[in-house]
C-alpha atoms as a PDB file:
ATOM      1  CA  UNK A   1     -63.774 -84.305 -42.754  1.00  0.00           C
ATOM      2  CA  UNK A   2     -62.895 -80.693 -43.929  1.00  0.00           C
ATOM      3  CA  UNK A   3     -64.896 -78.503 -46.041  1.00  0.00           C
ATOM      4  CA  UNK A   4     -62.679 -76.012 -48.380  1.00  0.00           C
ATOM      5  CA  UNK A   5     -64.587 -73.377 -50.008  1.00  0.00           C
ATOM      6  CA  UNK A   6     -62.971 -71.274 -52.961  1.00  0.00           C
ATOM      7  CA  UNK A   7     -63.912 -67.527 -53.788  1.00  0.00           C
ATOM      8  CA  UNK A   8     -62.252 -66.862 -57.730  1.00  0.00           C
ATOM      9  CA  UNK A   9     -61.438 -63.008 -58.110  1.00  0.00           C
ATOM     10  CA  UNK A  10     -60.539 -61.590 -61.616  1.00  0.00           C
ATOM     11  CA  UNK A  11     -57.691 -59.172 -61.331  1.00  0.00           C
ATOM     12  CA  UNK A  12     -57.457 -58.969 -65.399  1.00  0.00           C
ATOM     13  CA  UNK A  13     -58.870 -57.358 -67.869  1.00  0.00           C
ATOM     14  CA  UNK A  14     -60.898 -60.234 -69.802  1.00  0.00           C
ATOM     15  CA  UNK A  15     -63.380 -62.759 -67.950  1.00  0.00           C
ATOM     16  CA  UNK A  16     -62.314 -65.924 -66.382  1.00  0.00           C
ATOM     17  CA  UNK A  17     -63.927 -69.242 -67.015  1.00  0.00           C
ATOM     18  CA  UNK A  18     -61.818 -71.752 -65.483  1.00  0.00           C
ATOM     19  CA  UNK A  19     -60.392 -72.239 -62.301  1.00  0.00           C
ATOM     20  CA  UNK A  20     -57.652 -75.319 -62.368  1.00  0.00           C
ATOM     21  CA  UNK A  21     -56.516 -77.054 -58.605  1.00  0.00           C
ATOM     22  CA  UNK A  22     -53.408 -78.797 -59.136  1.00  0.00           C
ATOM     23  CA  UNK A  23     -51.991 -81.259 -56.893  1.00  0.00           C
ATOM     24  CA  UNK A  24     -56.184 -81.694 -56.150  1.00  0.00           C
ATOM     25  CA  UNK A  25     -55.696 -85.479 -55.486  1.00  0.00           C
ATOM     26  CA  UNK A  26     -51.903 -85.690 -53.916  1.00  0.00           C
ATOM     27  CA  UNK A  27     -52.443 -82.924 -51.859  1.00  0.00           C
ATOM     28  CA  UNK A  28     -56.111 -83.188 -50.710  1.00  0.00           C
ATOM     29  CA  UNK A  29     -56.901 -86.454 -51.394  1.00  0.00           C
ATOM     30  CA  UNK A  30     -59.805 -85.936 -53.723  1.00  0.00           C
ATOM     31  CA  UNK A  31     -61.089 -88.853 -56.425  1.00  0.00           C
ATOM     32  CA  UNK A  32     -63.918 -89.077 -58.892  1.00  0.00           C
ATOM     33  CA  UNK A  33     -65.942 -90.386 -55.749  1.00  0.00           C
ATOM     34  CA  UNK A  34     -65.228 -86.611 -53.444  1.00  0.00           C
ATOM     35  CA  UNK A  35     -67.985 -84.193 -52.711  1.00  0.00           C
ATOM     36  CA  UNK A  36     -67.001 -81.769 -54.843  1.00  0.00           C
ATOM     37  CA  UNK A  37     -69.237 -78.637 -55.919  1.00  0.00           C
ATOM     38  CA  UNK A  38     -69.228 -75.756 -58.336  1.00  0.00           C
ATOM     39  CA  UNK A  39     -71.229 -72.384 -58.199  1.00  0.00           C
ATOM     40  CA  UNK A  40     -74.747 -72.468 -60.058  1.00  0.00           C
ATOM     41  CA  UNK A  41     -77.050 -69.720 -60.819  1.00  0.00           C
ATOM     42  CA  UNK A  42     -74.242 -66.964 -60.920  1.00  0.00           C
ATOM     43  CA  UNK A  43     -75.770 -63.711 -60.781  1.00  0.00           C
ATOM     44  CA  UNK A  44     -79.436 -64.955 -60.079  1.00  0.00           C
ATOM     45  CA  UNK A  45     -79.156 -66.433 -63.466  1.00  0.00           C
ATOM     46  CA  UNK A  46     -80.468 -69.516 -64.119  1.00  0.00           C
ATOM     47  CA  UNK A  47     -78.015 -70.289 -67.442  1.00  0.00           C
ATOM     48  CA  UNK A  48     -74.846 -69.506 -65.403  1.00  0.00           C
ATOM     49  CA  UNK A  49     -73.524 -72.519 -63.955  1.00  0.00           C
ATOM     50  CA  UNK A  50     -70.257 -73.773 -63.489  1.00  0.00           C
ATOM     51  CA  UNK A  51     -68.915 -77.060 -63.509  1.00  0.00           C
ATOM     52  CA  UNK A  52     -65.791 -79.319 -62.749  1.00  0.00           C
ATOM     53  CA  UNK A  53     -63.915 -82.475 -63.857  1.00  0.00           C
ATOM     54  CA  UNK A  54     -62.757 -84.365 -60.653  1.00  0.00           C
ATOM     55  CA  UNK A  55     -59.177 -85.723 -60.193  1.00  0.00           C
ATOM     56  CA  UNK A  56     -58.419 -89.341 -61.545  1.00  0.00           C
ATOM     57  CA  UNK A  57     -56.450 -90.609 -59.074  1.00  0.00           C
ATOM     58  CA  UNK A  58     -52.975 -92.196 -60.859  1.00  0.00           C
ATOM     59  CA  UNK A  59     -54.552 -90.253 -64.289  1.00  0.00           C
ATOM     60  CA  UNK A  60     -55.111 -86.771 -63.442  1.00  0.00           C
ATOM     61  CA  UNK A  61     -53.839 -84.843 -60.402  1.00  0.00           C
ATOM     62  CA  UNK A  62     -56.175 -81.683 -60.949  1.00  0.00           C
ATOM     63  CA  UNK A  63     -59.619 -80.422 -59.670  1.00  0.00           C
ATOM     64  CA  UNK A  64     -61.186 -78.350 -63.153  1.00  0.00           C
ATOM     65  CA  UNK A  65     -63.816 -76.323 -62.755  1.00  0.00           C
ATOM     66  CA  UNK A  66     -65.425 -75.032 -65.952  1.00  0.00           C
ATOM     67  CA  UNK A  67     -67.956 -71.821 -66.341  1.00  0.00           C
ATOM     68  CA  UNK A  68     -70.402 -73.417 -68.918  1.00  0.00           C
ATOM     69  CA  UNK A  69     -71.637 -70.233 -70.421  1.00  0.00           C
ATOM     70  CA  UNK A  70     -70.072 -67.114 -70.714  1.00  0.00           C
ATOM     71  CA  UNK A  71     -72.387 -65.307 -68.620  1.00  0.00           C
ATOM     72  CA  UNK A  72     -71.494 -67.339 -65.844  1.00  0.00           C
ATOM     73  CA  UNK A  73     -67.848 -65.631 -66.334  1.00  0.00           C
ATOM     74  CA  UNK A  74     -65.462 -63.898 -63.670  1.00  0.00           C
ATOM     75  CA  UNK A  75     -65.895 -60.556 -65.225  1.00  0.00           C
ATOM     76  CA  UNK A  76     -62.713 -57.821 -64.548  1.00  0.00           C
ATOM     77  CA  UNK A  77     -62.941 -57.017 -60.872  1.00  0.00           C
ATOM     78  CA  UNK A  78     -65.537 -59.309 -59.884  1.00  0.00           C
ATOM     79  CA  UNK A  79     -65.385 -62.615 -57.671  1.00  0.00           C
ATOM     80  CA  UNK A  80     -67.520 -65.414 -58.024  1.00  0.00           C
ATOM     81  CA  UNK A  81     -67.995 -68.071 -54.772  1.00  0.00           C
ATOM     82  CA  UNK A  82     -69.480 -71.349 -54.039  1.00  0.00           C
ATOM     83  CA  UNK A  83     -66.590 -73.563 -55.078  1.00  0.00           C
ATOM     84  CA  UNK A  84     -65.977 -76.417 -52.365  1.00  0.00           C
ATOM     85  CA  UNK A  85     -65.071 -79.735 -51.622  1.00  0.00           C
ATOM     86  CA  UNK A  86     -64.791 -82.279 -48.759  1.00  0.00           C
ATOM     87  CA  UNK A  87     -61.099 -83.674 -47.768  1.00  0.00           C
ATOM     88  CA  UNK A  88     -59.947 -85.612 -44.753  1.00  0.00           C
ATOM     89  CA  UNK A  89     -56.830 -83.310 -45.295  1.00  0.00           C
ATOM     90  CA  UNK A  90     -56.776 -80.541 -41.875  1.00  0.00           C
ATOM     91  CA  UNK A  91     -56.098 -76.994 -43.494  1.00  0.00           C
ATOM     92  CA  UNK A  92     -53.742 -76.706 -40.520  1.00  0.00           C
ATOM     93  CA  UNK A  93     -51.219 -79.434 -42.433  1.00  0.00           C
ATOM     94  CA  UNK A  94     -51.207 -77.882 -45.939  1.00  0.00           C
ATOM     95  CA  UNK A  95     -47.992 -77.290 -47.536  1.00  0.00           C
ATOM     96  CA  UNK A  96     -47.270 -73.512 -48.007  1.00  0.00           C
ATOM     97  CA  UNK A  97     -48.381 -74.027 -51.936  1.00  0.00           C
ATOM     98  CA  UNK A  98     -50.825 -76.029 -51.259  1.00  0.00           C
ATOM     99  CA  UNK A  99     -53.506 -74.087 -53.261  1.00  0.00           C
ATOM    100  CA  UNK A 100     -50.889 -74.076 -56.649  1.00  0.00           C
ATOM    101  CA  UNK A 101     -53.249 -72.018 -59.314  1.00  0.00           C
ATOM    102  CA  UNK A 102     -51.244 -69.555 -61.082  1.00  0.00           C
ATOM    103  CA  UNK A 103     -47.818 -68.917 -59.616  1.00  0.00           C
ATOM    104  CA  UNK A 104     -47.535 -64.845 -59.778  1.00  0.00           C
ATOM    105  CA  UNK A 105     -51.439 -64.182 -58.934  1.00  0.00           C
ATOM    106  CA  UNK A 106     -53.423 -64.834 -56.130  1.00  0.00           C
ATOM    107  CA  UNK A 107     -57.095 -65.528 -57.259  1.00  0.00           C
ATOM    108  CA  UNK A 108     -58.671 -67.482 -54.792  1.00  0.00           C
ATOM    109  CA  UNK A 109     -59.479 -67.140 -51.559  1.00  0.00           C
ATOM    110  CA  UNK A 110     -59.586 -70.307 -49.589  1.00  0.00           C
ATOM    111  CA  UNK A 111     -60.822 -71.045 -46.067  1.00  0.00           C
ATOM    112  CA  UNK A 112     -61.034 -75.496 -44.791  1.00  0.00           C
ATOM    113  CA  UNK A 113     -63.301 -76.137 -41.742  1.00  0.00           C
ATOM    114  CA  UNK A 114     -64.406 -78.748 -40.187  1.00  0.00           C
ATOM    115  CA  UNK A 115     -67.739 -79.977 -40.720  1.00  0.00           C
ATOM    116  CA  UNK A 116     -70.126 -82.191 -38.990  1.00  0.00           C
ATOM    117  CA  UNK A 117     -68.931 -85.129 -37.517  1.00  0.00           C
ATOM    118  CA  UNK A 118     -70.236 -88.584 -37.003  1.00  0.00           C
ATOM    119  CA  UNK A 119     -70.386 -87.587 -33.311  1.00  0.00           C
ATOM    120  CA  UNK A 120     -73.086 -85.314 -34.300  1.00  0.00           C
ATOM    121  CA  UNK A 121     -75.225 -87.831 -36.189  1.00  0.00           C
ATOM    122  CA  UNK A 122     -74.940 -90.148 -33.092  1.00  0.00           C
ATOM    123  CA  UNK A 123     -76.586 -87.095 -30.998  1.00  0.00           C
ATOM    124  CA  UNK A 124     -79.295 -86.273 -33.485  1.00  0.00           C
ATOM    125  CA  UNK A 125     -79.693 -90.491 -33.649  1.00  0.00           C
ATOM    126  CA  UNK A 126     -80.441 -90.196 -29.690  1.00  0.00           C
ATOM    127  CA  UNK A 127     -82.863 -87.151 -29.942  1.00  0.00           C
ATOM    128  CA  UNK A 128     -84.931 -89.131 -33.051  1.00  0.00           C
ATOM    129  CA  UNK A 129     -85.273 -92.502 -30.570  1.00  0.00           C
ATOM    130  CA  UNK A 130     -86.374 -90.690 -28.035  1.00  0.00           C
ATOM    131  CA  UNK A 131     -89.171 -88.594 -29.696  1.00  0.00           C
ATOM    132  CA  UNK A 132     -90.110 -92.165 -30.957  1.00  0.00           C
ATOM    133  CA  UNK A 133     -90.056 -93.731 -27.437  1.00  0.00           C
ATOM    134  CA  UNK A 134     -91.921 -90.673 -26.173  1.00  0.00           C
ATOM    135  CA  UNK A 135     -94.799 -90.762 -28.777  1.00  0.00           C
ATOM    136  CA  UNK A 136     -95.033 -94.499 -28.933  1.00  0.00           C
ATOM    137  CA  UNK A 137     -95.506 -94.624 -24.634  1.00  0.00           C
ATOM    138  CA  UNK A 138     -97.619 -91.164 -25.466  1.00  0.00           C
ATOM    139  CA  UNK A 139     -99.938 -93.381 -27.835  1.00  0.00           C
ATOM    140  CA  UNK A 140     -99.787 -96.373 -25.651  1.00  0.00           C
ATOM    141  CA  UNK A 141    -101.378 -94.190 -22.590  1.00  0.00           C
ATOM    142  CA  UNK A 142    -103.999 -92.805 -24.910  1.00  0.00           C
ATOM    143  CA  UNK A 143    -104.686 -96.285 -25.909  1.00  0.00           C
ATOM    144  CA  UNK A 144    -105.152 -97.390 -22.310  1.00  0.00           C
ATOM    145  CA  UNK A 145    -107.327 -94.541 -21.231  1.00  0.00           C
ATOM    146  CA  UNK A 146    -109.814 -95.417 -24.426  1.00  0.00           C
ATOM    147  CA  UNK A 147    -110.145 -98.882 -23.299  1.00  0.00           C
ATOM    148  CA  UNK A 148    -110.418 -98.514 -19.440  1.00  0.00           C
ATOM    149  CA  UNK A 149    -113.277 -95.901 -20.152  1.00  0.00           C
ATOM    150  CA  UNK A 150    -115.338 -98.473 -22.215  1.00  0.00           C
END
């Protein structure tokens, strides 16, 4: 699994308030069901949060993401991050336009890496057992040394 996270700069002279991915679902895979996130609390305030219609899969082939007040706006010259979501798609085996947004501007900047695996859960599984194990013998010798003193 791959995280991409998306930073949307304004190079124009009015705010931005939407960010459109197309190709969201035949290029990266994402449904309704994706992790998918949008920025909240833009500019420490608590009103300026974005949001995002996922990809239908067969309906809709784009990722939306919505600003849903204007202060929560791409002003002129500003960038606004905290725009992700999860594929199984490696960044490595993108098509060159595989981030298709506007064709003559470049407004995002987009980085994929690979997150947590279930390899990792299976080595924090391990650690939790054996705290377990250790506290249950740890209670089981306290328990001994109780009843051999009486």
């Amino acid at each position: 699994m791959f995280q991409y996270n998306l930073t949307l700069s304004n190079p124009f002279d009015v705010g931005l308030s939407g960010l459109d991915l197309f190709g969201a679902h035949t290029v990266f895979g994402l449904t309704d069901l994706s992790i998918i996130a949008a920025p909240q609390d833009v500019g420490h305030d608590p009103s300026a949060d974005w949001s995002f219609f996922p990809p239908l899969a067969g309906v809709v082939d784009e990722l939306n993401y919505f600003a849903l007040s204007q202060s929560a706006d791409v002003h002129p010259g500003e960038s606004v991050s905290g725009f992700f979501f999860r594929s199984v798609v490696d960044p490595r085996t993108l098509p060159p336009d595989g981030f298709v947004l506007f064709r003559d501007y470049d407004l995002i900047d987009a980085t994929g890496h690979q997150i947590p695996e279930p390899s990792s859960l299976l080595l924090l599984s391990v650690g939790v057992m054996l705290l377990r194990r250790t506290s249950y013998c740890w209670r089981g010798t306290s328990q001994e040394r109780t009843l051999t003193s009486l």
